[in-house]
C-alpha atoms as a PDB file:
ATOM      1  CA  UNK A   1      24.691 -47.958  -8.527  1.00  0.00           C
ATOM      2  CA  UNK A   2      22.102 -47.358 -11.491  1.00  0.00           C
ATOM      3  CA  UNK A   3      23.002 -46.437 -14.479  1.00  0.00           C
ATOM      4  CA  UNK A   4      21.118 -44.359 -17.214  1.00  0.00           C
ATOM      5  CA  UNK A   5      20.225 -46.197 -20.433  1.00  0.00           C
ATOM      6  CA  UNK A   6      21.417 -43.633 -23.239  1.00  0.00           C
ATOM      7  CA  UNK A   7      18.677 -43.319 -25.973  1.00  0.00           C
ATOM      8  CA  UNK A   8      19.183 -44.324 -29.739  1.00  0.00           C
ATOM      9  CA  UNK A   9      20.738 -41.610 -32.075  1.00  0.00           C
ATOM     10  CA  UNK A  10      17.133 -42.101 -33.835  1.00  0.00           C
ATOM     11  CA  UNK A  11      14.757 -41.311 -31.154  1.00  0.00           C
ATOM     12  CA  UNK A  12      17.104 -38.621 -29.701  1.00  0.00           C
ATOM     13  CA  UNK A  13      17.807 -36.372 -32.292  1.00  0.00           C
ATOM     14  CA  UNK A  14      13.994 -35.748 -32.364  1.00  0.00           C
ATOM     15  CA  UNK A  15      13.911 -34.716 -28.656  1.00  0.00           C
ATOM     16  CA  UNK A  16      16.900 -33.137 -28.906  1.00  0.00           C
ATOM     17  CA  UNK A  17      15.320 -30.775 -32.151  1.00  0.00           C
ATOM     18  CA  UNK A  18      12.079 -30.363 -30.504  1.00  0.00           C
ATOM     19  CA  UNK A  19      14.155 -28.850 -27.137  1.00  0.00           C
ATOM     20  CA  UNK A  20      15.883 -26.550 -29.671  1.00  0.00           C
ATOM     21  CA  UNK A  21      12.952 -25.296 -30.886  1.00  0.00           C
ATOM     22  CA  UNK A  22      11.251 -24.573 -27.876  1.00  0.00           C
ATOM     23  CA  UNK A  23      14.022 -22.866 -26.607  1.00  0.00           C
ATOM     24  CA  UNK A  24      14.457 -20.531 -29.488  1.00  0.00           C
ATOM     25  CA  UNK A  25      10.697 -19.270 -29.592  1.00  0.00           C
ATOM     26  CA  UNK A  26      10.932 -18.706 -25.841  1.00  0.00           C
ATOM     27  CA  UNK A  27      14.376 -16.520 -26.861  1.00  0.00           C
ATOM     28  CA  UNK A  28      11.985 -15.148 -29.390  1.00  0.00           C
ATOM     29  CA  UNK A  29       9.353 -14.185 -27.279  1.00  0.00           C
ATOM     30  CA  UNK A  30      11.770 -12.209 -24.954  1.00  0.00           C
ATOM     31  CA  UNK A  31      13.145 -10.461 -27.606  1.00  0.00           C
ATOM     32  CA  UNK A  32      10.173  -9.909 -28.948  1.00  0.00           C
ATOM     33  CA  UNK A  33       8.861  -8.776 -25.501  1.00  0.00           C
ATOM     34  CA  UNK A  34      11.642  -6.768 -24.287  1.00  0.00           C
ATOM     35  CA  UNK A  35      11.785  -4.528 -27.793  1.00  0.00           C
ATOM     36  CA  UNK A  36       8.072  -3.774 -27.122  1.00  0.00           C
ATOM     37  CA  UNK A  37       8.599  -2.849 -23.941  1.00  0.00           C
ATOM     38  CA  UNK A  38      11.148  -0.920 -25.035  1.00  0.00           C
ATOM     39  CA  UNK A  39       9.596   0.853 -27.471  1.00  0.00           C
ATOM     40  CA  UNK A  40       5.991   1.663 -25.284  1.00  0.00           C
ATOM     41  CA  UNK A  41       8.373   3.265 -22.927  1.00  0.00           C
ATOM     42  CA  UNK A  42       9.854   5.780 -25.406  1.00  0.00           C
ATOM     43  CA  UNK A  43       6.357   5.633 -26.576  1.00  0.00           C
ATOM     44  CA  UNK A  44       5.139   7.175 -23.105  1.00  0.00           C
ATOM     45  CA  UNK A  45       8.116   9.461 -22.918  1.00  0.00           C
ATOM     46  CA  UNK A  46       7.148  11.060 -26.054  1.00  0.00           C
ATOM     47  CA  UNK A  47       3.676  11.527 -24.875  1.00  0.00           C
ATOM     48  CA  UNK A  48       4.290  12.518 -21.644  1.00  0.00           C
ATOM     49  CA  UNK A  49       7.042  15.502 -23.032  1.00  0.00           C
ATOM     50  CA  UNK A  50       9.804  14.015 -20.598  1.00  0.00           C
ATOM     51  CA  UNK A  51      12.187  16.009 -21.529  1.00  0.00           C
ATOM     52  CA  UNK A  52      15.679  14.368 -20.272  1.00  0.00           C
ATOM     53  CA  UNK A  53      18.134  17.255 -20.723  1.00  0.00           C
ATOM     54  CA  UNK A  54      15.640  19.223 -18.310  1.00  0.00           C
ATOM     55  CA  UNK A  55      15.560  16.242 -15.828  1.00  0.00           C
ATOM     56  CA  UNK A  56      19.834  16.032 -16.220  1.00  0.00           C
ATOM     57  CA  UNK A  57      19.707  19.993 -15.380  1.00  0.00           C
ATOM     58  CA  UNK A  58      17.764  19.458 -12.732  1.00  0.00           C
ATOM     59  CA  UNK A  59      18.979  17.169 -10.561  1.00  0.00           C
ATOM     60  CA  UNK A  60      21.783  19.951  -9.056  1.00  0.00           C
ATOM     61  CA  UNK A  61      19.472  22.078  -8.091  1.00  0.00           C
ATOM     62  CA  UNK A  62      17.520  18.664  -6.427  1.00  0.00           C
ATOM     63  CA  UNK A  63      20.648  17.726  -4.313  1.00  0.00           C
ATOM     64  CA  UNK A  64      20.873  22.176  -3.493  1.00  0.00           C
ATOM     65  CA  UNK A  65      17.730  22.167  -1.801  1.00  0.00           C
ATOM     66  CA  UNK A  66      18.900  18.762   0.340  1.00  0.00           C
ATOM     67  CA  UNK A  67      21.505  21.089   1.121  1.00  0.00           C
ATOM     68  CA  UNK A  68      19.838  23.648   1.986  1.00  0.00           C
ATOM     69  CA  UNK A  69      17.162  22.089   4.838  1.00  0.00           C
ATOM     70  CA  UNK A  70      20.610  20.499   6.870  1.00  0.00           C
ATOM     71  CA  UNK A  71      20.858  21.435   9.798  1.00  0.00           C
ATOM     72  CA  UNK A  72      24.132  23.047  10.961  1.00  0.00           C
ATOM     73  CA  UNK A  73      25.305  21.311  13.604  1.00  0.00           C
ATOM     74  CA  UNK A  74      28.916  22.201  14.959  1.00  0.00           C
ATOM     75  CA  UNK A  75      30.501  19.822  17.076  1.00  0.00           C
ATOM     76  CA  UNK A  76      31.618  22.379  19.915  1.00  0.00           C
ATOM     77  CA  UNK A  77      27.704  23.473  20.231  1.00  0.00           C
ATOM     78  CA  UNK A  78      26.056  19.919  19.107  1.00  0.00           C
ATOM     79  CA  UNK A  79      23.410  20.154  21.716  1.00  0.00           C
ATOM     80  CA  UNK A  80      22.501  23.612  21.472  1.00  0.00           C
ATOM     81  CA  UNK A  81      22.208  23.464  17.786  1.00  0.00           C
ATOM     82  CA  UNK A  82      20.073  19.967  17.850  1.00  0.00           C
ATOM     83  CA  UNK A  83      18.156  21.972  20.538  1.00  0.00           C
ATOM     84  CA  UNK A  84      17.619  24.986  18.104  1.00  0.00           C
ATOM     85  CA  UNK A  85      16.942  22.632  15.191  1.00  0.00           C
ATOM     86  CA  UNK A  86      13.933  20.948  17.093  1.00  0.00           C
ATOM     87  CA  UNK A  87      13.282  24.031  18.607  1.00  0.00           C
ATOM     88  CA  UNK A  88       9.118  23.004  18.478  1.00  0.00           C
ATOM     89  CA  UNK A  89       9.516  19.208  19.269  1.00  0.00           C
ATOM     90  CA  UNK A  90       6.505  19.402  21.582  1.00  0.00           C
ATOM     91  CA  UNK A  91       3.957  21.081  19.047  1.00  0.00           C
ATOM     92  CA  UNK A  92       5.565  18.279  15.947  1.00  0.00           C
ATOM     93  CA  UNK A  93       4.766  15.815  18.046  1.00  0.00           C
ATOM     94  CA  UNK A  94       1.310  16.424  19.137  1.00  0.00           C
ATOM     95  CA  UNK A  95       0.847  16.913  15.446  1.00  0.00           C
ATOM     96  CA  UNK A  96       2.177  13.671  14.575  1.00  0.00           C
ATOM     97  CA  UNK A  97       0.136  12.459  17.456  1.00  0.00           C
ATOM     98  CA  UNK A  98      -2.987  13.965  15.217  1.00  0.00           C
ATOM     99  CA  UNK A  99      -1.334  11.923  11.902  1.00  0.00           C
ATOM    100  CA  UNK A 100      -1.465   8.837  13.888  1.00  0.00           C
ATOM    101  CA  UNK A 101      -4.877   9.050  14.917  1.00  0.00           C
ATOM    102  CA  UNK A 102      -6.549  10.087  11.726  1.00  0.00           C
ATOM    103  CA  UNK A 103      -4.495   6.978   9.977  1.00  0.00           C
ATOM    104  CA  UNK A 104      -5.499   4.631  13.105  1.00  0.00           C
ATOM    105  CA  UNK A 105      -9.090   5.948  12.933  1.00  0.00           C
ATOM    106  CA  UNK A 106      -9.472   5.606   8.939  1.00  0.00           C
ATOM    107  CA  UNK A 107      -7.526   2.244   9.072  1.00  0.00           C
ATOM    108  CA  UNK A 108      -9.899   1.012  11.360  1.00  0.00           C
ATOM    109  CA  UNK A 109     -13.689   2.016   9.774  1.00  0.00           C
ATOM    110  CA  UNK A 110     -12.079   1.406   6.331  1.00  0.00           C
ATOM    111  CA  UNK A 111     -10.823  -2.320   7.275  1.00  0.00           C
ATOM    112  CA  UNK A 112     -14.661  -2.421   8.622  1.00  0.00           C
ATOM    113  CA  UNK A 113     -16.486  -1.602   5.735  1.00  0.00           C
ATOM    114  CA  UNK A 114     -14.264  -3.579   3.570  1.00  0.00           C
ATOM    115  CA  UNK A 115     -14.305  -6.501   5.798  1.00  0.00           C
ATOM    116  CA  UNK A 116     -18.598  -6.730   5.675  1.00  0.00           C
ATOM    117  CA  UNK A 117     -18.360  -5.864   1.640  1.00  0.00           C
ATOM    118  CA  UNK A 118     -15.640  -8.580   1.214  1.00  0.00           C
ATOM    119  CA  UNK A 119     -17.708 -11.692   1.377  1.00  0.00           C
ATOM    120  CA  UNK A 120     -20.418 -10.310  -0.664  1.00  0.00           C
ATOM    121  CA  UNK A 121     -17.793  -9.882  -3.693  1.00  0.00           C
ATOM    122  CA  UNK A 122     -16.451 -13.850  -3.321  1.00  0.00           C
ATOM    123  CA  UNK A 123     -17.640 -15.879  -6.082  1.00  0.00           C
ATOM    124  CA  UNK A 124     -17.541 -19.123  -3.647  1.00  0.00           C
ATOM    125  CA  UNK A 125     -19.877 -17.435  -0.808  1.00  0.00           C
ATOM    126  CA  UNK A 126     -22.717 -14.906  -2.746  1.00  0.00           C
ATOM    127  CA  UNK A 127     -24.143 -16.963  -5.703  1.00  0.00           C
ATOM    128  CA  UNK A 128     -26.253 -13.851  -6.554  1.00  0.00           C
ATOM    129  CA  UNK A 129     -24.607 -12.004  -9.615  1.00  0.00           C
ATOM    130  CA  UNK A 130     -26.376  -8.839  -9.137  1.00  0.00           C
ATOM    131  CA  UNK A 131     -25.412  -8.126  -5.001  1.00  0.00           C
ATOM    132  CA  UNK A 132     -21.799  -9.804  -6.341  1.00  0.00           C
ATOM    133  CA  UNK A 133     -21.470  -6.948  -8.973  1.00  0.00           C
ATOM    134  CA  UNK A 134     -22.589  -4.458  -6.633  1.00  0.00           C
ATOM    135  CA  UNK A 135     -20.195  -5.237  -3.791  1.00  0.00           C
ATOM    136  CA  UNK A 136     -17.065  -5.661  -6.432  1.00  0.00           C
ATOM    137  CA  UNK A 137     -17.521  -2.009  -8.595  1.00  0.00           C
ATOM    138  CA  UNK A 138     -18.343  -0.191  -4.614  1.00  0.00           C
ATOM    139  CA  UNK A 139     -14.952  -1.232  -3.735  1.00  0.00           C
ATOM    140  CA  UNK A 140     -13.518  -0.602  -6.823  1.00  0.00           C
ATOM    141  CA  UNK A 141     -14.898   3.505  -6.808  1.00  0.00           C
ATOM    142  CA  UNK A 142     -13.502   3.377  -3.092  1.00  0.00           C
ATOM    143  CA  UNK A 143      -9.614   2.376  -4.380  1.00  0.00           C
ATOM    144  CA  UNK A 144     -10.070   3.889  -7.883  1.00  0.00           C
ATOM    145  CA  UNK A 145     -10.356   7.702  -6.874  1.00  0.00           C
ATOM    146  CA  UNK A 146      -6.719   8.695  -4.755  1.00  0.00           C
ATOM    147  CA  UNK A 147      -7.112   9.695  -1.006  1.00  0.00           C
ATOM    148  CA  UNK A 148      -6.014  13.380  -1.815  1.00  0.00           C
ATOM    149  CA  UNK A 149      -9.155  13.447  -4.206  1.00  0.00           C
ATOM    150  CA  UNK A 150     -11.569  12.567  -1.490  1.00  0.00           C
ATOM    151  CA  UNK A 151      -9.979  14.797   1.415  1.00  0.00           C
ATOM    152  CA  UNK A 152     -10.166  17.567  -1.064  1.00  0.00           C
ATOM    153  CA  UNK A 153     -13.968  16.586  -1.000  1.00  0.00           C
ATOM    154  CA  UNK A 154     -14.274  16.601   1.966  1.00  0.00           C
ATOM    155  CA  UNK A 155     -12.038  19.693   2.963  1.00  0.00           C
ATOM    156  CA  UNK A 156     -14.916  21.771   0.693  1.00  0.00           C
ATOM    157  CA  UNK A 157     -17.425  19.895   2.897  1.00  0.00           C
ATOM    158  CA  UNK A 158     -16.308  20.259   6.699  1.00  0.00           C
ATOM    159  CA  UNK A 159     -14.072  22.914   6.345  1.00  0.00           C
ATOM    160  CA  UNK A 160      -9.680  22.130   7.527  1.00  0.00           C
ATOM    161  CA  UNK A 161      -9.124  19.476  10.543  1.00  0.00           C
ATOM    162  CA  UNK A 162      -8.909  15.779  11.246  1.00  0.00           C
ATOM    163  CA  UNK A 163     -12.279  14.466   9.861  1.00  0.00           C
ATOM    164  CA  UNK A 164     -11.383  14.920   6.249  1.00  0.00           C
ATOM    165  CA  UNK A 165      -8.552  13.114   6.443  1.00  0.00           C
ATOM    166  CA  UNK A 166     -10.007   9.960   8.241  1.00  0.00           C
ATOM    167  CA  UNK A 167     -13.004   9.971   5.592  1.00  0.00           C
ATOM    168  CA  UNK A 168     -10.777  10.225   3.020  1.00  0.00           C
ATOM    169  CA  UNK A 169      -8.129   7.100   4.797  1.00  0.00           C
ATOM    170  CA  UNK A 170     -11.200   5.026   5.357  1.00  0.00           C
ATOM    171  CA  UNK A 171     -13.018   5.039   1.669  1.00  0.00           C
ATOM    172  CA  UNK A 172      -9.996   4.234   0.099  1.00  0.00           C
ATOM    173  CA  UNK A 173      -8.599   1.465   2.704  1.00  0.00           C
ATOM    174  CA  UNK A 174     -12.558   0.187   2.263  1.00  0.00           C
ATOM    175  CA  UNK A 175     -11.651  -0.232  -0.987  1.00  0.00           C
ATOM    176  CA  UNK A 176      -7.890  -1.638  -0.629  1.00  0.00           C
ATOM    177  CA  UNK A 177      -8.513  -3.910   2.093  1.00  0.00           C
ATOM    178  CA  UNK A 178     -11.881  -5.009   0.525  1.00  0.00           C
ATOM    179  CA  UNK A 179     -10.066  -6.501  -2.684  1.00  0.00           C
ATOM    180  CA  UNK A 180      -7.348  -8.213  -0.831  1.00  0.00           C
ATOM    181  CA  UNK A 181      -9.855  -9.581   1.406  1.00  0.00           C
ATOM    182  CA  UNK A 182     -12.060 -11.162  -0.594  1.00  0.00           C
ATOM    183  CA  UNK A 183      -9.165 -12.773  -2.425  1.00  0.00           C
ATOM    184  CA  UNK A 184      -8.104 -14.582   0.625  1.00  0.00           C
ATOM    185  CA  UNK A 185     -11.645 -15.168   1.210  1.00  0.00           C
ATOM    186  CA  UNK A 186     -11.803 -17.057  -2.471  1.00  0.00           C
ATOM    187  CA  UNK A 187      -8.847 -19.688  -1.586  1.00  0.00           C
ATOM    188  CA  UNK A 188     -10.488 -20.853   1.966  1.00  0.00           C
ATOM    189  CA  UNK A 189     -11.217 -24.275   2.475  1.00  0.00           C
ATOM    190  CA  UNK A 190     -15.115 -24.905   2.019  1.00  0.00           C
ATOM    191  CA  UNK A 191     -15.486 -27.723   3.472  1.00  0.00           C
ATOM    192  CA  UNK A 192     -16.535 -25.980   7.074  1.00  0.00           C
ATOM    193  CA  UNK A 193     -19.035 -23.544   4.960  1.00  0.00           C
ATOM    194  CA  UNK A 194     -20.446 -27.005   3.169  1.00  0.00           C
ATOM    195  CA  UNK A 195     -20.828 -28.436   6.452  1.00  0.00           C
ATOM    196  CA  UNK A 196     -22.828 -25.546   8.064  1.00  0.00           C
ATOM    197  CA  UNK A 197     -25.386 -24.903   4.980  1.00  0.00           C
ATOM    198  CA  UNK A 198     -26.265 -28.742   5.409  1.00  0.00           C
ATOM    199  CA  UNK A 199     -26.906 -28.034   9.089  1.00  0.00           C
ATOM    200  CA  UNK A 200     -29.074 -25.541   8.072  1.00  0.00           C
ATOM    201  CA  UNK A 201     -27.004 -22.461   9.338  1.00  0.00           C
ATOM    202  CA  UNK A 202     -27.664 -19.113   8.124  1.00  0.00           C
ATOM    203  CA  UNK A 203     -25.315 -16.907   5.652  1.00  0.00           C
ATOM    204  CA  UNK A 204     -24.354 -14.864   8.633  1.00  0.00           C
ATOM    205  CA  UNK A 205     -23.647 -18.299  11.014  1.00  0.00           C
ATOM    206  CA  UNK A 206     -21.868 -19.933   8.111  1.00  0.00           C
ATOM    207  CA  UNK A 207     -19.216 -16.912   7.584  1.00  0.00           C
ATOM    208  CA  UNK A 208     -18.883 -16.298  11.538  1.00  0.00           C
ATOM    209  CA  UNK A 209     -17.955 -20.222  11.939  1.00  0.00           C
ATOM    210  CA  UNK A 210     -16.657 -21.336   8.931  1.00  0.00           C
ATOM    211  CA  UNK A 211     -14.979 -18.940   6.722  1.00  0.00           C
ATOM    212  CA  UNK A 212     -13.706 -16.280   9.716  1.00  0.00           C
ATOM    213  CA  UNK A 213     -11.370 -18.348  11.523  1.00  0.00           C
ATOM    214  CA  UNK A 214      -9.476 -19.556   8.591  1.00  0.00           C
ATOM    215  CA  UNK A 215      -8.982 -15.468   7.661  1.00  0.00           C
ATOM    216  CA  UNK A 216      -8.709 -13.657  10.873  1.00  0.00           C
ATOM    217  CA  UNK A 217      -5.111 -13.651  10.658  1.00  0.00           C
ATOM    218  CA  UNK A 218      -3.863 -12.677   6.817  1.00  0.00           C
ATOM    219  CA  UNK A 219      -6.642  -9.890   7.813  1.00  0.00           C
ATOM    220  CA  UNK A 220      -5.312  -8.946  10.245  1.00  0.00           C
ATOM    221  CA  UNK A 221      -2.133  -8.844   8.661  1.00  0.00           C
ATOM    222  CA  UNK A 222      -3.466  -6.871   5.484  1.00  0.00           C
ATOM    223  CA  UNK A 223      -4.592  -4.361   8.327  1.00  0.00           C
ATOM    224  CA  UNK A 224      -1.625  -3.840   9.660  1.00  0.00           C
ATOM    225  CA  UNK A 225       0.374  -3.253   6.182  1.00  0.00           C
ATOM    226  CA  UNK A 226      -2.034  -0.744   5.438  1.00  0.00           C
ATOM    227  CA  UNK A 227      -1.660   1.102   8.589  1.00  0.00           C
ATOM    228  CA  UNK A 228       1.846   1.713   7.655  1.00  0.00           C
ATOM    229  CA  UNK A 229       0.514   2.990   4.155  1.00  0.00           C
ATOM    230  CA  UNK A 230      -1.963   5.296   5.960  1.00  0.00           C
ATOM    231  CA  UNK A 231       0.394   6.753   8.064  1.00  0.00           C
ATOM    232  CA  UNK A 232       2.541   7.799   5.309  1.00  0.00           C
ATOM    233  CA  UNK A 233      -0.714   9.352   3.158  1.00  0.00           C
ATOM    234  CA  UNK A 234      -2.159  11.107   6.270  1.00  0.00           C
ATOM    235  CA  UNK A 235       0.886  12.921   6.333  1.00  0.00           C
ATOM    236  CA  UNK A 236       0.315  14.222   2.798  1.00  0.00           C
ATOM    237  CA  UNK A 237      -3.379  15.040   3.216  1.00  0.00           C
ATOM    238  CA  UNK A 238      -2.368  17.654   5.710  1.00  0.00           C
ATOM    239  CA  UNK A 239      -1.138  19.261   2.712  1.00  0.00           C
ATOM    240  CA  UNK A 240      -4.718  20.277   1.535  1.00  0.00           C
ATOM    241  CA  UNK A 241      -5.907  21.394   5.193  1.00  0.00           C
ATOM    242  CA  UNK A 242      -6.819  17.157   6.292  1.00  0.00           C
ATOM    243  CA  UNK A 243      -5.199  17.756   9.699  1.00  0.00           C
ATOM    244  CA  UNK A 244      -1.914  16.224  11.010  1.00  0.00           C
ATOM    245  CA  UNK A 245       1.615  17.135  10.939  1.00  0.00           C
ATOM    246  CA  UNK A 246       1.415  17.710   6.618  1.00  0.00           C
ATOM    247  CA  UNK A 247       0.089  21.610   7.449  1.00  0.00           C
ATOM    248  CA  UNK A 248       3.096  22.380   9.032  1.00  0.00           C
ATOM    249  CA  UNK A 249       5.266  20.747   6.781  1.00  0.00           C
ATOM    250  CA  UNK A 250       3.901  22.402   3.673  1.00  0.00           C
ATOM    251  CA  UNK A 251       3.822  25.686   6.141  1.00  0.00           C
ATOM    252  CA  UNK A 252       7.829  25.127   6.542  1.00  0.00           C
ATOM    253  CA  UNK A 253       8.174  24.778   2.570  1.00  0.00           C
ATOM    254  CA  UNK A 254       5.970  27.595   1.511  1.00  0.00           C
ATOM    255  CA  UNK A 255       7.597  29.517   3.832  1.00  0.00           C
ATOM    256  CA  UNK A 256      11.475  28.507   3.310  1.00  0.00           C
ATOM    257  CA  UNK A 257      11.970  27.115   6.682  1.00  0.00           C
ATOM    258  CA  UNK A 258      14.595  25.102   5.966  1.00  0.00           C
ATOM    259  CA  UNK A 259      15.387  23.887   9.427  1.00  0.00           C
ATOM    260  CA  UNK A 260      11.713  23.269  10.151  1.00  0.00           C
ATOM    261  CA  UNK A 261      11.108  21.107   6.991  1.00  0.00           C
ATOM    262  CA  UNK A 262      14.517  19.141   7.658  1.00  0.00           C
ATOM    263  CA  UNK A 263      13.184  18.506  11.047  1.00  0.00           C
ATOM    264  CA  UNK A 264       9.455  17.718  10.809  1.00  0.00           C
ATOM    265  CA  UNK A 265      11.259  15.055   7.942  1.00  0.00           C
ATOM    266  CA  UNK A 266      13.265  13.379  10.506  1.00  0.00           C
ATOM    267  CA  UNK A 267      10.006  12.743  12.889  1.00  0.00           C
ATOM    268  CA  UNK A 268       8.169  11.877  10.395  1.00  0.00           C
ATOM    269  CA  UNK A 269      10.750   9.027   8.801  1.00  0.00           C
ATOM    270  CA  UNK A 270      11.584   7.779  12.271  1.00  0.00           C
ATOM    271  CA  UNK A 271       7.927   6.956  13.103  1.00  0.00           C
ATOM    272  CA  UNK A 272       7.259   5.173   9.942  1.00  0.00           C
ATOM    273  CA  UNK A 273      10.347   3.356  10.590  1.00  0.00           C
ATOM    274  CA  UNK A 274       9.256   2.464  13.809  1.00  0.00           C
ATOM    275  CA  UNK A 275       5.774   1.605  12.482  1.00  0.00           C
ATOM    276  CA  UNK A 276       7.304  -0.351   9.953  1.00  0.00           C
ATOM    277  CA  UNK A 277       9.511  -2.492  12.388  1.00  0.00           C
ATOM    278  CA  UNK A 278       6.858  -2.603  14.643  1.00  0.00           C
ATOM    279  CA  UNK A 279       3.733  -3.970  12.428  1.00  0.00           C
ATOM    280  CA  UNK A 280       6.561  -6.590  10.841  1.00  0.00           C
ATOM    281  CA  UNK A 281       7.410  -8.097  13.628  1.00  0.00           C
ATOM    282  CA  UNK A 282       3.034  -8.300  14.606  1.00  0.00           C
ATOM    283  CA  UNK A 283       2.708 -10.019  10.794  1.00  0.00           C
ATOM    284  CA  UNK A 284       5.439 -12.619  11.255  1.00  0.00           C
ATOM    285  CA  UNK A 285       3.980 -13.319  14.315  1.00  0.00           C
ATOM    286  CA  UNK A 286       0.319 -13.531  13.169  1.00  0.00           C
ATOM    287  CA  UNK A 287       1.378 -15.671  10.072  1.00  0.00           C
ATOM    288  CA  UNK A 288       3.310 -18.299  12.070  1.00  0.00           C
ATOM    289  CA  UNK A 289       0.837 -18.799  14.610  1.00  0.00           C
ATOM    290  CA  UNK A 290      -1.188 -19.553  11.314  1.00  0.00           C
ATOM    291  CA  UNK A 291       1.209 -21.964  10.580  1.00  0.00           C
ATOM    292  CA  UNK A 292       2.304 -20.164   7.405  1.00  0.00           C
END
């Protein structure tokens, strides 16, 4: 068994200062740290005129309106009252169908375009500054302005229905994707891309064969997390006339449909759940065949 040779008093008490000190300015730091925290919050509060009495009041009248969209369901008529509740199942679902779609659709040109603009914003592929700085602030005006912003846009420009809200899904996830891609695009191994340019391959030949395969998957993977996201947002651009189950949702709530809005809630939270589930379980799978 070894045994630990125990320093001299003289060289110890040194170490054992020094560790004292460090550990008291990294207490110091988080004190420090947390008070200014503190503060900027109460800071922002101020600004903002949250007013917490009002927010205190409030929340009754929050948990009333819960209240309110239940269903009544009575256990000697279950069926007929779950039948009344989703008393338009067929016309919420082809609606949903519609949400799906224009999230699938703008998923898929937006993970496009922000697939080809990737690899012209990685430092360690485009050694031109200029096309670089280009690609970088396109996908940062793509991410920067919110979805609702551009299917507003574009609701002034085609009029209501589905195309609004799959421009508006596809700039932004052109943007999203874009930034996460080239990130993962950044750590590859260059080796391959080193090998090609000797060969004399061209830009096009050396991202096809040597940067591609080692990113096909996280993409893919990014893709798929977004779709959840997009599913979610479509829903909320129908509110501004993008198409999709969101019209008749903000229909119900204009309108005090309580049953309707309680209902088209439930769809709408079961698919994303299902989504969710679903696209997890593609991820994992993606990821460990990528040995990750």
């Amino acid at each position: 068994m070894r045994t630990v040779a125990a320093l001299p008093p003289a060289r110890l008490a040194p170490l054992a200062q020094a560790y004292a000190s460090a550990v008291a300015a990294k207490r110091r730091w988080l004190i420090g740290g947390t008070v200014l925290l503190a503060a900027l919050s109460l800071l922002a509060g101020w600004v903002g005129e949250v007013n917490a009495t009002k927010f205190w009041n409030g929340l009754p009248r929050f948990a009333s309106y819960f209240y309110d969209i239940l269903p009544k369901l009575r256990l000697e008529t279950f069926f007929a009252d779950l039948q009344e509740w989703f008393w338009n199942l067929d016309g919420w679902l082809a609606l949903l169908w519609d949400t799906l779609l224009i999230a699938y659709l703008g998923t898929l040109s937006g993970a496009i375009a922000g697939f080809c603009l990737c690899f012209l914003a990685s430092a360690n592929l485009t050694r031109s500054t200029s096309l670089r700085f280009a690609a970088r602030r396109t996908l940062e005006c793509c991410r920067t302005v919110p979805e609702i912003v551009f299917a507003l846009m574009f609701v002034y420009a085609f009029g209501f229905g589905p195309m609004p809200g799959v421009l508006a899904i596809a700039i932004h996830t052109a943007g999203a994707l874009g930034k996460q891609f080239s990130e993962v695009v950044v750590n590859v191994n260059m080796q391959p891309v080193e090998g090609l340019t000797a060969t004399g391959a061209t830009y096009v030949e050396t991202v096809r064969f040597g940067v591609v395969p080692q990113v096909v998957s996280n993409f893919v993977s990014y893709s798929l997390l977004r779709f959840e996201i997009n599913v979610r947002g479509a829903t909320v651009l129908g509110f501004v006339g993008a198409g999709g189950i969101g019209k008749e949702l903000i229909s119900s709530i204009r309108q005090f449909y309580y049953a309707d809005v309680s209902a088209i809630l439930v769809i709408v939270i079961g698919t994303v759940f299902l989504i969710d589930w679903l696209t997890e379980i593609l991820r994992h799978k993606l990821l460990s065949l990528d040995g990750r």
